[in-house]
N, C-alpha and C. Protein backbone atom coordinates (compact mmCIF):
# COMPACT_ATOMS: atom_id res chain seq x y z
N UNK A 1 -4.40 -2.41 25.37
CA UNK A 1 -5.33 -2.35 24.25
C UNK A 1 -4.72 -1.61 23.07
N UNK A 2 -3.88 -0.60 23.26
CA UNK A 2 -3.57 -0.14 22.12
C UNK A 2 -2.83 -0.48 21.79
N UNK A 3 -1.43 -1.32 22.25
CA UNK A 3 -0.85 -1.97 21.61
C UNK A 3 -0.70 -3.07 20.67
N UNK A 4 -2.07 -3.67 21.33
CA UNK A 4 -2.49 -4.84 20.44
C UNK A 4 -3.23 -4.16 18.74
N UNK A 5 -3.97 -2.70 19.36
CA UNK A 5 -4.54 -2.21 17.68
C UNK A 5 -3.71 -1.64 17.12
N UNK A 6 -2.16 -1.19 17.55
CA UNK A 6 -1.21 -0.95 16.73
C UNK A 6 -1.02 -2.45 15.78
N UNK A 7 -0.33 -3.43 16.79
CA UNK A 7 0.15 -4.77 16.66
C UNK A 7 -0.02 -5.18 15.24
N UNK A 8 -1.85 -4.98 15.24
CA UNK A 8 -2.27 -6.19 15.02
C UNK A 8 -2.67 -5.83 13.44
N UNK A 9 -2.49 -4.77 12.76
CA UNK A 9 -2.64 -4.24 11.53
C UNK A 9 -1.01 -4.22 10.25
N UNK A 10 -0.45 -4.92 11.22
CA UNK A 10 1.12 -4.80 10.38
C UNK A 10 1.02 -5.01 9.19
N UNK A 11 1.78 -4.54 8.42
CA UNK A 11 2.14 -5.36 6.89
C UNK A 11 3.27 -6.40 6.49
N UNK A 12 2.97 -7.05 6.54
CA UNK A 12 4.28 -8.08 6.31
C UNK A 12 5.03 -7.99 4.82
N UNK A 13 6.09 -8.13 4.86
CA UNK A 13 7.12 -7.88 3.78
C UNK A 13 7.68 -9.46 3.39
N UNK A 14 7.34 -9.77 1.73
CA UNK A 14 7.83 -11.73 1.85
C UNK A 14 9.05 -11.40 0.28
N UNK A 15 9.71 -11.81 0.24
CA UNK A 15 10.87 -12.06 -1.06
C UNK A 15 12.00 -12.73 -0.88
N UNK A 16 12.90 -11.88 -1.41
CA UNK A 16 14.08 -12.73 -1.53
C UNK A 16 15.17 -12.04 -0.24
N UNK A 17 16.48 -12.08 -0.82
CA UNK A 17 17.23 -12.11 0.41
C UNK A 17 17.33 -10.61 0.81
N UNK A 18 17.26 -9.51 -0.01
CA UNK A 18 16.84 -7.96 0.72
C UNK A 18 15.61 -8.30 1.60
N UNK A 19 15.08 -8.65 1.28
CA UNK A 19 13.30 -8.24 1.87
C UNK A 19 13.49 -9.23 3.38
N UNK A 20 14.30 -10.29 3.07
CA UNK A 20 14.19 -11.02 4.49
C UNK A 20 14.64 -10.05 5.83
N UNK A 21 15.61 -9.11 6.07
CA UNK A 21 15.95 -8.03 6.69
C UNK A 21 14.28 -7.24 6.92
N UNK A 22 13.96 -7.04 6.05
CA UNK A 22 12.34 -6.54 6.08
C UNK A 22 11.64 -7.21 6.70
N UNK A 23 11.40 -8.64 6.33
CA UNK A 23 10.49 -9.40 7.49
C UNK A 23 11.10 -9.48 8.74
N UNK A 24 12.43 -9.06 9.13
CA UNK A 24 12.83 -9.23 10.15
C UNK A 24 12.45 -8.10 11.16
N UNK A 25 11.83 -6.83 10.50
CA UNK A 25 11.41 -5.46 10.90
C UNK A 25 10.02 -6.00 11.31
N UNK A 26 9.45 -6.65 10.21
CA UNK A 26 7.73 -6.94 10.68
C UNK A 26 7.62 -7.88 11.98
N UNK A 27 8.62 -9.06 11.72
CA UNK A 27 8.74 -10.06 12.64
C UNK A 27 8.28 -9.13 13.63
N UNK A 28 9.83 -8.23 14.32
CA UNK A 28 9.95 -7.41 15.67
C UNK A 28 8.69 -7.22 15.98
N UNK A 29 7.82 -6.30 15.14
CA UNK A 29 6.74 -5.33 15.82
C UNK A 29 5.47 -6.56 16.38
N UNK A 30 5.61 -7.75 16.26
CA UNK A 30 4.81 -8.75 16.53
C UNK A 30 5.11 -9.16 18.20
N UNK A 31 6.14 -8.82 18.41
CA UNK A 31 7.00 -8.99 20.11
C UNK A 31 6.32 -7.07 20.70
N UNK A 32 7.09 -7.78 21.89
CA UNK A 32 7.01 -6.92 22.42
C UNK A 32 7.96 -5.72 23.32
N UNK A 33 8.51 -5.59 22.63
CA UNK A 33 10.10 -4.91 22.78
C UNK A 33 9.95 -3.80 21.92
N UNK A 34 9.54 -2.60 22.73
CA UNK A 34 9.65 -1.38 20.95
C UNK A 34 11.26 -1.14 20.95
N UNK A 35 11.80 -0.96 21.71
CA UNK A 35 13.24 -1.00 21.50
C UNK A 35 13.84 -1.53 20.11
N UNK A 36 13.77 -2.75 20.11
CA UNK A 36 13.84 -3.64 19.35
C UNK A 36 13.87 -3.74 18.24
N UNK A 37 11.99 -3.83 18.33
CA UNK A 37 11.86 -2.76 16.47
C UNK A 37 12.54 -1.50 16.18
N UNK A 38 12.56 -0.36 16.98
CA UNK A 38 13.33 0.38 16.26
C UNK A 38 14.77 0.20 15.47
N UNK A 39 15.60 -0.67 16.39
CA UNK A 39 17.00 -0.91 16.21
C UNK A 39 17.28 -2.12 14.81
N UNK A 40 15.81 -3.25 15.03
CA UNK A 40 16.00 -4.03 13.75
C UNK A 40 15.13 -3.50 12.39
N UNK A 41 14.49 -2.63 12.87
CA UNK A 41 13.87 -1.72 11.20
C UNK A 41 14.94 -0.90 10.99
N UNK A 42 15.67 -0.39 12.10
CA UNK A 42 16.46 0.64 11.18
C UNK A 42 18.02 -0.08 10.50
N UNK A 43 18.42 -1.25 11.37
CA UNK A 43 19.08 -2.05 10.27
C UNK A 43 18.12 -1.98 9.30
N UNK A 44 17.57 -2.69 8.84
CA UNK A 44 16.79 -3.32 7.61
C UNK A 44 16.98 -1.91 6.78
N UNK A 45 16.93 -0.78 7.14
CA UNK A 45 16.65 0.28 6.56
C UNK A 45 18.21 0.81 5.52
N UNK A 46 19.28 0.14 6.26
CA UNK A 46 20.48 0.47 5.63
C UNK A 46 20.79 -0.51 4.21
N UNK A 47 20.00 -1.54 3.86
CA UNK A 47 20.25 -2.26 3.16
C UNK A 47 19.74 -1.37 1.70
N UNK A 48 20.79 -1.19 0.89
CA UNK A 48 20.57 -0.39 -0.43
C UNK A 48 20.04 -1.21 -1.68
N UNK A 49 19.44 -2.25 -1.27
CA UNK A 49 18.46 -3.04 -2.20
C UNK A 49 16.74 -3.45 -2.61
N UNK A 50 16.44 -2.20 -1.04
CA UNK A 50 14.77 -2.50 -0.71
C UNK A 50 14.38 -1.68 -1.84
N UNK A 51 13.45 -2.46 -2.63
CA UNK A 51 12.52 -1.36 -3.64
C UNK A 51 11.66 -0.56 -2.91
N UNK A 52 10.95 0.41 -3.91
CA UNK A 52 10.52 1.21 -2.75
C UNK A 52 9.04 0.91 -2.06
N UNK A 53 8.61 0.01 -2.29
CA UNK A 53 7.10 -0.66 -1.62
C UNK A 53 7.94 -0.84 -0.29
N UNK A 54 8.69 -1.94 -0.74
CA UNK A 54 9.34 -2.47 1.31
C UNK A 54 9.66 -1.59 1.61
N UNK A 55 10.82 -0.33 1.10
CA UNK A 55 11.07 0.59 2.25
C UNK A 55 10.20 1.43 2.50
N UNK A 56 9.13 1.18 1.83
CA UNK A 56 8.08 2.40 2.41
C UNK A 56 7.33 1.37 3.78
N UNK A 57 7.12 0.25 3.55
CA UNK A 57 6.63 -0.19 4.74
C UNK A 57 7.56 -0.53 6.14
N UNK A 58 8.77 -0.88 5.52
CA UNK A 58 9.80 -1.26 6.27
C UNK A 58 10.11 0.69 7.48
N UNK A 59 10.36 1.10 6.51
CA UNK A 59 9.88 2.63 7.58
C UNK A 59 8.55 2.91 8.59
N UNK A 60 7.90 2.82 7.85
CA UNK A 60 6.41 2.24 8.50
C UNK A 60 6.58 1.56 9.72
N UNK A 61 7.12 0.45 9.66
CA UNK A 61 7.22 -0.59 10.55
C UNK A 61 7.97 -0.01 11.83
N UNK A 62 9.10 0.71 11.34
CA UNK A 62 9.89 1.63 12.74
C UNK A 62 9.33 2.49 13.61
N UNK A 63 8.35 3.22 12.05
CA UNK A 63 7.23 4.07 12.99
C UNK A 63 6.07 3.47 14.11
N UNK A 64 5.77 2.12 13.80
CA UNK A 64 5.52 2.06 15.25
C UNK A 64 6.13 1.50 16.01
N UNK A 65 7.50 0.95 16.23
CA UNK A 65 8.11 0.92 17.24
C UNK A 65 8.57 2.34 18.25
N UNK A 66 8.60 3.18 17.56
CA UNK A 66 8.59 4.95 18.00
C UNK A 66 6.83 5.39 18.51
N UNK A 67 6.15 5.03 18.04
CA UNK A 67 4.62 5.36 18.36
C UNK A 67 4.29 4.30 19.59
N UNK A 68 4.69 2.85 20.17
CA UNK A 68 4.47 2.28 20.94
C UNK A 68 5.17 2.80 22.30
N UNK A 69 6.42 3.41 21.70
CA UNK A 69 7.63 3.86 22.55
C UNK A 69 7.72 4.95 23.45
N UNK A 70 6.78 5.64 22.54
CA UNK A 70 5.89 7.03 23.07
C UNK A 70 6.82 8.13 22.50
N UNK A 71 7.71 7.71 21.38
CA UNK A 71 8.56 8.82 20.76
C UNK A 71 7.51 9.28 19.52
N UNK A 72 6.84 10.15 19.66
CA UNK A 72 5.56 10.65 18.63
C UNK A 72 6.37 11.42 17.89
N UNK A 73 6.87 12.28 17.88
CA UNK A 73 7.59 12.97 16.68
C UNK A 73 8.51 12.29 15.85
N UNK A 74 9.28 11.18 16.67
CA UNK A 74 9.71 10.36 15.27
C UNK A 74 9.16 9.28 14.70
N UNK A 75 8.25 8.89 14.81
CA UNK A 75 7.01 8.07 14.74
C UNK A 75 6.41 9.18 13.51
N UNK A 76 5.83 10.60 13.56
CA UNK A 76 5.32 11.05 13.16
C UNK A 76 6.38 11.57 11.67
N UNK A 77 7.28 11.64 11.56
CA UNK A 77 8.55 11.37 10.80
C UNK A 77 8.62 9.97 9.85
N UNK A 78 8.69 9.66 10.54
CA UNK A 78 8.51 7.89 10.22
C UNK A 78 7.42 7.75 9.29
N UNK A 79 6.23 7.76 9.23
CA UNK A 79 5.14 7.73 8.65
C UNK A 79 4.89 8.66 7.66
N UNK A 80 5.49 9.63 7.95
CA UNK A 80 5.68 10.85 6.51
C UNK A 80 6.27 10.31 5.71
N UNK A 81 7.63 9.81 6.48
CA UNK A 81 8.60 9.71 5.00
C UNK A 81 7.57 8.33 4.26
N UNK A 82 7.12 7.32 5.14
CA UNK A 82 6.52 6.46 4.06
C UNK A 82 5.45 6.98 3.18
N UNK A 83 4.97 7.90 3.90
CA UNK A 83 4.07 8.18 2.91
C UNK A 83 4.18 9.09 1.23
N UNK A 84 6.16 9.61 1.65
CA UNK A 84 6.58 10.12 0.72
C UNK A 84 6.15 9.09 -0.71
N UNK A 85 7.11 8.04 -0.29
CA UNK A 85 7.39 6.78 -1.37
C UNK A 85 5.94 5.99 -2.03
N UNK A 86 4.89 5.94 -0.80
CA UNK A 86 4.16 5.04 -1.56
C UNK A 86 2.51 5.93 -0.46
N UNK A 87 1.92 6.98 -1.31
CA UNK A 87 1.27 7.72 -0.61
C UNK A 87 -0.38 7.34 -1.02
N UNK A 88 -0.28 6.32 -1.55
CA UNK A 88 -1.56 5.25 -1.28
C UNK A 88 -1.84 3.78 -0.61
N UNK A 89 -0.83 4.06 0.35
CA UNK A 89 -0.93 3.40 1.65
C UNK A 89 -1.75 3.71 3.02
N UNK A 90 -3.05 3.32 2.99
CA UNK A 90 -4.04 3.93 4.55
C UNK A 90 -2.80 3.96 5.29
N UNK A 91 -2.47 2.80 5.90
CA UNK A 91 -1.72 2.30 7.19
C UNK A 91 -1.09 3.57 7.94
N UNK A 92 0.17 4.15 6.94
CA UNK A 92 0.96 5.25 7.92
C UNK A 92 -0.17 6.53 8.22
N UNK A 93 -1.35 6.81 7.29
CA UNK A 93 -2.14 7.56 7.62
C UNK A 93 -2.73 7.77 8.86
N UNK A 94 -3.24 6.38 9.07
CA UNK A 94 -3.68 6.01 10.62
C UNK A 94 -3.18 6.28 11.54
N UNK A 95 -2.01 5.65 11.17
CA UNK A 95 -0.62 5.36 12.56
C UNK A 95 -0.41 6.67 13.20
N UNK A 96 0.11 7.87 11.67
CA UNK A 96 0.41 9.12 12.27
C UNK A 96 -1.01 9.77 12.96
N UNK A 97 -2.23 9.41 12.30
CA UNK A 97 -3.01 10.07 13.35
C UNK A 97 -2.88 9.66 14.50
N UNK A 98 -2.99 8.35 15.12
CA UNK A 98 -2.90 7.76 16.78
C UNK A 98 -1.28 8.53 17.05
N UNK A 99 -0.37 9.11 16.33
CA UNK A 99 0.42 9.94 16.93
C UNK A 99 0.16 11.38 17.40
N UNK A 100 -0.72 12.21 16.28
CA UNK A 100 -0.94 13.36 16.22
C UNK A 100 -1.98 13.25 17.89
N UNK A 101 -2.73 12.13 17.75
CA UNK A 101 -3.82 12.03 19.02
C UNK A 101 -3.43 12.11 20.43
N UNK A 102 -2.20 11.79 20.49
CA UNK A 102 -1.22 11.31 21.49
C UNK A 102 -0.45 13.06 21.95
N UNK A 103 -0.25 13.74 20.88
CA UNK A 103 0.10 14.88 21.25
C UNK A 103 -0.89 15.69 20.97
N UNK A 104 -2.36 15.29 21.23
CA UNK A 104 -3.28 16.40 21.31
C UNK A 104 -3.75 17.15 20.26
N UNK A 105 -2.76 17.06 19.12
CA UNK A 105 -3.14 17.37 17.81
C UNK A 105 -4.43 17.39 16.89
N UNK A 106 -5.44 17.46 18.00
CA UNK A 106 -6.75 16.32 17.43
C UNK A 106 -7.09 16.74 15.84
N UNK A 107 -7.15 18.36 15.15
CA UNK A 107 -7.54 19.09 14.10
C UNK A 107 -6.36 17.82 13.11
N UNK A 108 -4.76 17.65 12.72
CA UNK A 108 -3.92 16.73 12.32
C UNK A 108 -4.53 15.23 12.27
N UNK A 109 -4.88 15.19 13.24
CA UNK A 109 -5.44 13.47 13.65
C UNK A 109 -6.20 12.91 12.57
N UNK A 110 -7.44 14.35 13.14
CA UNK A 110 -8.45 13.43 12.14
C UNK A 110 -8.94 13.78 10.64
N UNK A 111 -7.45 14.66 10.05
CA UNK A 111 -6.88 15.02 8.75
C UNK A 111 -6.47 13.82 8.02
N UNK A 112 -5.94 12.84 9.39
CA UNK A 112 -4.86 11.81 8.53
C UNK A 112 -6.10 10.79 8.81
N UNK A 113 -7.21 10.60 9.29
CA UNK A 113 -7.91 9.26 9.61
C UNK A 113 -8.41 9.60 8.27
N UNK A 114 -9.43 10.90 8.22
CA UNK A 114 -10.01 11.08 6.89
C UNK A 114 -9.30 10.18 5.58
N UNK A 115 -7.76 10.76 5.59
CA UNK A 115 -7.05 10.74 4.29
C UNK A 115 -7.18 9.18 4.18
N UNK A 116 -7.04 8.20 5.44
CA UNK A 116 -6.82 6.64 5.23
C UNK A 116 -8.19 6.30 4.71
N UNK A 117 -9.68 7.00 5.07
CA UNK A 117 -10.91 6.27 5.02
C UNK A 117 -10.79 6.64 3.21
N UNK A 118 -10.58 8.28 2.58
CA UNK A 118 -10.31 8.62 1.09
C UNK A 118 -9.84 6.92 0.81
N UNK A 119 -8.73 6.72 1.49
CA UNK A 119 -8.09 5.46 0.27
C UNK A 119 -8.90 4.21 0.37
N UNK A 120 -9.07 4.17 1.36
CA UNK A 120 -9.97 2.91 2.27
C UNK A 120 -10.96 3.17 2.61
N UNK A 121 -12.35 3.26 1.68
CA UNK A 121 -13.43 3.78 3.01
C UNK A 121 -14.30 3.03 3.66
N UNK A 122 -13.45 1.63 3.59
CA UNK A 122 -13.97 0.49 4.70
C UNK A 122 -12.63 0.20 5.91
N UNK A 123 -11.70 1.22 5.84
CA UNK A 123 -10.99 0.97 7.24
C UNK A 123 -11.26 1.39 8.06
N UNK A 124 -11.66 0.19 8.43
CA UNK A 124 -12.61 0.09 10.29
C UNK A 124 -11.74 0.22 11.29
N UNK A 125 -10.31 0.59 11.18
CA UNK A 125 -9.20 1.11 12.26
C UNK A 125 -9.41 2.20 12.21
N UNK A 126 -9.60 3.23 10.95
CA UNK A 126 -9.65 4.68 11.43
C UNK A 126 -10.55 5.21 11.98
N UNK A 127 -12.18 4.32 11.34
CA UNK A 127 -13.39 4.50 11.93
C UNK A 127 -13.89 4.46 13.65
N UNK A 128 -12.81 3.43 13.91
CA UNK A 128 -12.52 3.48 15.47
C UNK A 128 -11.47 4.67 16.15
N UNK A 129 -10.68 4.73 15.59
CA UNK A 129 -10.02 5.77 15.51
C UNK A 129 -10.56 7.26 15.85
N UNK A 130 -11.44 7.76 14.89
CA UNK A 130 -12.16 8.50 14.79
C UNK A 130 -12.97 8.80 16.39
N UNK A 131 -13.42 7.73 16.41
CA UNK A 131 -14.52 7.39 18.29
C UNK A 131 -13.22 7.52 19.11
N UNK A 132 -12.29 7.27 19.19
CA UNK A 132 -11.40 7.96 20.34
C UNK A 132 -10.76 8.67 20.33
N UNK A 133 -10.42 9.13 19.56
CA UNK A 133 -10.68 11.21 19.08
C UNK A 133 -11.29 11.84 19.60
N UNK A 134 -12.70 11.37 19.07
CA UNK A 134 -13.78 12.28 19.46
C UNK A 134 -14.11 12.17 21.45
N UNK A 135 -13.64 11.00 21.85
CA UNK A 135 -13.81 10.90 23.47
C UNK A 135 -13.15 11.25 24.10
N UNK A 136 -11.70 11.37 23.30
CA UNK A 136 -10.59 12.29 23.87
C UNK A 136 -11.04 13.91 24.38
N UNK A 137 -11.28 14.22 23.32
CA UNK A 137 -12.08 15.60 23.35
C UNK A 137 -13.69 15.75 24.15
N UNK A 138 -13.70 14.88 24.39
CA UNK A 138 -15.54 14.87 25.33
C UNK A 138 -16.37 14.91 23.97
N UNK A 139 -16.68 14.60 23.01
CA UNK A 139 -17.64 14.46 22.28
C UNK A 139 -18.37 13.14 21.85
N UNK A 140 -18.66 12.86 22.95
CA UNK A 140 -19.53 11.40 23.29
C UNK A 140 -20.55 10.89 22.27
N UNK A 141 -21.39 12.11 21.92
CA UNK A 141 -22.39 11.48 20.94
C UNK A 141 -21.40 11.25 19.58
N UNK A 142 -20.50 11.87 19.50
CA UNK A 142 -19.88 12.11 17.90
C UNK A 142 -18.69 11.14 17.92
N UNK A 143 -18.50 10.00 19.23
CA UNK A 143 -17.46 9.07 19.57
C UNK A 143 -18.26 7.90 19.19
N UNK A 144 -20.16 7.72 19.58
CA UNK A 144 -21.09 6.86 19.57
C UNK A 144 -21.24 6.47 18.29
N UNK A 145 -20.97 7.93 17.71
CA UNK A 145 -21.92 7.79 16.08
C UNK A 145 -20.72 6.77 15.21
N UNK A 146 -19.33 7.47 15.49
CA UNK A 146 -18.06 6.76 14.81
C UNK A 146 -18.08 5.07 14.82
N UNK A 147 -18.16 4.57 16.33
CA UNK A 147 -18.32 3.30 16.64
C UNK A 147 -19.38 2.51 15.81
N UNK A 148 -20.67 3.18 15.96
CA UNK A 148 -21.33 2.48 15.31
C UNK A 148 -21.01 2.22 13.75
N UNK A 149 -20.34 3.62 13.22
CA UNK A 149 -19.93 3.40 11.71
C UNK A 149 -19.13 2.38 11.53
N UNK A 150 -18.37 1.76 12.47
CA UNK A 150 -16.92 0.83 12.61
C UNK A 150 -17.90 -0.58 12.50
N UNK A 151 -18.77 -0.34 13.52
CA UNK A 151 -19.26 -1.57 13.57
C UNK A 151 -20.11 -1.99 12.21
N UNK A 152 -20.38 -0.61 11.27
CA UNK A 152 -21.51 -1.62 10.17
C UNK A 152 -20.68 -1.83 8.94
N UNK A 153 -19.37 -1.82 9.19
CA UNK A 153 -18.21 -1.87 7.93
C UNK A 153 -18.43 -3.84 7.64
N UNK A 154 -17.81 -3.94 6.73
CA UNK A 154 -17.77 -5.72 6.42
C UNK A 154 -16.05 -5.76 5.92
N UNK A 155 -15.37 -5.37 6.05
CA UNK A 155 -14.06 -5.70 5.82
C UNK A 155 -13.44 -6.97 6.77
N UNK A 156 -12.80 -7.92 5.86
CA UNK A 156 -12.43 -9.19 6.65
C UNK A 156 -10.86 -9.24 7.13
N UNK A 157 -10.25 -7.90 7.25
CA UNK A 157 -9.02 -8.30 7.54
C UNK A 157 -8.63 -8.11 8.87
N UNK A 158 -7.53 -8.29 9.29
CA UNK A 158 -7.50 -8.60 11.18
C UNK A 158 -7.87 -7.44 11.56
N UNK A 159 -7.58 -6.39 11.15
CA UNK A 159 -7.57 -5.08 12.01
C UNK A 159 -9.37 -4.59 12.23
N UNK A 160 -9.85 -5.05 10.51
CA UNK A 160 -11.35 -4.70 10.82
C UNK A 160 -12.37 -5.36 11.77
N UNK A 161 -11.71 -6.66 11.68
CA UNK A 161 -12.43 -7.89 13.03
C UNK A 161 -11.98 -6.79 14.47
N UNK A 162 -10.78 -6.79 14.79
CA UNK A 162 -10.23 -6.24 16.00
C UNK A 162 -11.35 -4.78 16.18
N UNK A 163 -10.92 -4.09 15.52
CA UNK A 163 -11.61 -2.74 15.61
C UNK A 163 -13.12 -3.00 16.15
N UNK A 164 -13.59 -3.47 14.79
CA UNK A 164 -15.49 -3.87 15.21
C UNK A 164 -15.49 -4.20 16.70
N UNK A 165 -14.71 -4.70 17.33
CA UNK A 165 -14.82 -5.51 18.36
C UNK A 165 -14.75 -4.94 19.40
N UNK A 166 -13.43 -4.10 19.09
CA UNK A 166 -13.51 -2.60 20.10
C UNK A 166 -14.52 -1.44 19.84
N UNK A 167 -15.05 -1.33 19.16
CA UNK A 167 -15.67 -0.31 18.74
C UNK A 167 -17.11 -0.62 20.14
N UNK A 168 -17.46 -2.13 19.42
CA UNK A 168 -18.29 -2.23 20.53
C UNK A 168 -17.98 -2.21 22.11
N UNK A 169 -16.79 -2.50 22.64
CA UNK A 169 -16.78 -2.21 23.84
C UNK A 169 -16.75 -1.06 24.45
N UNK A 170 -16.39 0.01 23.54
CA UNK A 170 -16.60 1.38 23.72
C UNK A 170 -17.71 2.05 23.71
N UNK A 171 -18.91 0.88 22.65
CA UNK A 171 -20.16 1.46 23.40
C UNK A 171 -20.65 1.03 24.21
N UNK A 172 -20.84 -0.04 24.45
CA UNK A 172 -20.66 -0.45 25.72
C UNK A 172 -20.40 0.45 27.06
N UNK A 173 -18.99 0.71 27.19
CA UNK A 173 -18.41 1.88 28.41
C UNK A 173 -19.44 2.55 27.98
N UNK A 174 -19.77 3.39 26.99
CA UNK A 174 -20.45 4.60 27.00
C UNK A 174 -22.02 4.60 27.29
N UNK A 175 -22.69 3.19 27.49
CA UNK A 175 -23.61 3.09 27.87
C UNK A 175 -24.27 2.73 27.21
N UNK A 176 -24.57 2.29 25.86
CA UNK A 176 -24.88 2.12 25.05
C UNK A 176 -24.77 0.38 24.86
N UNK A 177 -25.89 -0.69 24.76
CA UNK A 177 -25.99 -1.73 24.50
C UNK A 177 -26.24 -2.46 23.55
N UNK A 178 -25.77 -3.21 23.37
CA UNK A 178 -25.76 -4.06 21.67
C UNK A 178 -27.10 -3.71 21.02
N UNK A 179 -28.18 -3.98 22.12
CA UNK A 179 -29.42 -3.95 21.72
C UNK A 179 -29.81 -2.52 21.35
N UNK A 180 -29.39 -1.20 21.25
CA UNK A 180 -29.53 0.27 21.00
C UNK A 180 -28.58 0.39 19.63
N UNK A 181 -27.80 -0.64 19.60
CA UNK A 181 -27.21 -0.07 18.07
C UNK A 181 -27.82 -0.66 16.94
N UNK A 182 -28.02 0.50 16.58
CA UNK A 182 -28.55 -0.14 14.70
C UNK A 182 -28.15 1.23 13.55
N UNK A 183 -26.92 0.08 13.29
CA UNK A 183 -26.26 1.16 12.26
C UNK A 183 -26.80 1.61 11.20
N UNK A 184 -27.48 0.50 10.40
CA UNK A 184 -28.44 0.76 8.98
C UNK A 184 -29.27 2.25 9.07
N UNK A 185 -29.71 2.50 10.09
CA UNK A 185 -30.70 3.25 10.37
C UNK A 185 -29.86 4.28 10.81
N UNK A 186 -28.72 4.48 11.23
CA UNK A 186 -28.37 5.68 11.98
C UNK A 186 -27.23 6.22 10.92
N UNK A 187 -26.64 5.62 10.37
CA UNK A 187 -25.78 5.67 9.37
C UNK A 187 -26.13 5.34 7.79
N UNK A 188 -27.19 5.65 7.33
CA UNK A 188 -27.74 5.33 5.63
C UNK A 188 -26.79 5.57 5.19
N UNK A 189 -25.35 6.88 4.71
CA UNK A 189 -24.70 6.72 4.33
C UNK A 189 -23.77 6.03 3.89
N UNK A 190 -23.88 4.89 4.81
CA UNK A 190 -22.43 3.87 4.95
C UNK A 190 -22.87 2.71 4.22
N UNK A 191 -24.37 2.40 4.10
CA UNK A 191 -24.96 1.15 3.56
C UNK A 191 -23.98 0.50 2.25
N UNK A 192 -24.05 -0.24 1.89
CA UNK A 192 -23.21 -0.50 0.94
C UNK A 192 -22.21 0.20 -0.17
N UNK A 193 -21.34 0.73 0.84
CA UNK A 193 -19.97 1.50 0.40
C UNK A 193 -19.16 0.76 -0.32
N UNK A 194 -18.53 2.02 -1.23
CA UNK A 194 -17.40 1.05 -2.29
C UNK A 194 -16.59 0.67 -2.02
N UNK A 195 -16.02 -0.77 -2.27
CA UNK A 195 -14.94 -1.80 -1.58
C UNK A 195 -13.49 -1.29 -2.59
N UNK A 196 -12.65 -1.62 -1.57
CA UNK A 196 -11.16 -1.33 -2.57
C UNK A 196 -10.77 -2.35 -2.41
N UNK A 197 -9.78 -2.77 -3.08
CA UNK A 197 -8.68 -4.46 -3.02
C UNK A 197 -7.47 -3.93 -2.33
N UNK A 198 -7.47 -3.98 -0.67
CA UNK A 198 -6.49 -3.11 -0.06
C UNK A 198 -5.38 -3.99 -0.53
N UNK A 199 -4.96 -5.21 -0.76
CA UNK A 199 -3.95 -6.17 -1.45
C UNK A 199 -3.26 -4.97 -2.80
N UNK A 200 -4.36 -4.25 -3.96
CA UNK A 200 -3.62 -4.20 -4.39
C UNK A 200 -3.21 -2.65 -4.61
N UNK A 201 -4.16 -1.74 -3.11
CA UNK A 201 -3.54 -0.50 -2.94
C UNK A 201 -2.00 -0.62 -1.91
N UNK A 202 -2.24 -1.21 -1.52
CA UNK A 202 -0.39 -1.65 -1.00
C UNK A 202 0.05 -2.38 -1.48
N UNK A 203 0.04 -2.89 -2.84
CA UNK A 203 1.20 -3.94 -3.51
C UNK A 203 1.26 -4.99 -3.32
N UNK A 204 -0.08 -5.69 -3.04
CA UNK A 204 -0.22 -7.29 -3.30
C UNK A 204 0.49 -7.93 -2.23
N UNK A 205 0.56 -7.25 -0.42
CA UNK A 205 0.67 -8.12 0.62
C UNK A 205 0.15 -8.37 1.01
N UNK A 206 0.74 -9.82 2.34
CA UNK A 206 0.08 -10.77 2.75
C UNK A 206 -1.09 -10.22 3.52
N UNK A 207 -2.38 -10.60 2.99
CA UNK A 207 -3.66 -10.33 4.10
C UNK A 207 -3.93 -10.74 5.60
N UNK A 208 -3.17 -12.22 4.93
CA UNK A 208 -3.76 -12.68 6.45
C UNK A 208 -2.57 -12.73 7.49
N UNK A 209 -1.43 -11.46 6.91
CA UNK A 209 -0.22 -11.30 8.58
C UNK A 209 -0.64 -10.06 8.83
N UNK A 210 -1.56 -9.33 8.13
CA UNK A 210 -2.04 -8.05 9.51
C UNK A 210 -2.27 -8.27 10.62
């Protein structure tokens, strides 16, 4: 499962003949070999022609071959430095939290989910995110409340379909049945929240290869 909600949020990189080395980084993380990705993002990474959008994602992209790999500190490296270059990008925000989560870091974690929802406050990855945080730590009602927030988001891109989807199976496990959730009512806050054009807070990539 978590590989697939890493997977399945990628950014794809499209141009000319630098950037193809780049799609060759995104390609990887679509397989299943973290090995792999690390060794073909960090080629891609030597090429002294990536502007700095691709190499900020193209780093990105290594970072989760290191976060699938279970190497969290360079994963957590990884996602800094992108966030050096292009620091209105949700994505590495996320990522490094499901790292910080991984080493228990939970106070870090959900520093960096916050910072992705600031840019995005319809990313329904961190909002899920958030619910397994909070279950990590035993805070069940405050894992319930997250899910349901995931679930009353309307964002159409793969990761927000995926998420919603998990969100519900987690209430589900937790006991909680389709028929007991009603977000409108439990969440007024969230009711029609302001939408961002995540296309053109990351630089006008492809939507539909997340």
């Amino acid at each position: 499962m978590r590989r697939l909600a890493i997977t399945v949020v990628l950014v794809a990189v499209s141009g000319g003949a630098s950037a193809q080395s780049a799609d060759d980084c995104y390609q990887a993380t679509l397989r299943t070999d973290d090995r792999e990705i690390i060794r073909i993002c960090s080629a891609a990474l030597q090429s002294a022609n990536l502007d700095d959008r691709t190499r900020s994602i193209t780093v990105s992209n290594r970072g989760l071959g290191y976060l699938r790999d279970k190497q969290y500190d360079k994963a957590i490296l990884d996602f800094s430095d992108a966030l050096v270059v292009d620091g209105k990008n949700p994505f590495p925000f996320n990522f490094r939290g499901e790292a910080w989560r991984e080493l228990n870091n939970f106070e870090r974690a959900f520093a960096d989910f916050d910072q992705a929802l600031r840019i995005d406050p319809d990313f329904t990855g961190a909002m899920y995110n958030r619910g397994l945080t909070f279950e990590r730590q035993g805070a069940t009602a405050a894992a319930r409340a997250e899910y349901r927030r995931a679930i009353a988001t309307r964002g159409d891109r793969a990761l927000d379909t995926w998420a919603r989807d998990r969100a519900r199976e987690r209430l589900t496990a937790l006991g909680e049945g389709p028929q007991r959730q009603e977000p409108q009512r439990q969440e007024p806050q969230r009711q029609d929240p302001p939408r961002y054009d995540v296309d053109k807070i990351d630089g006008g990539s492809d939507r539909e290869r997340r």
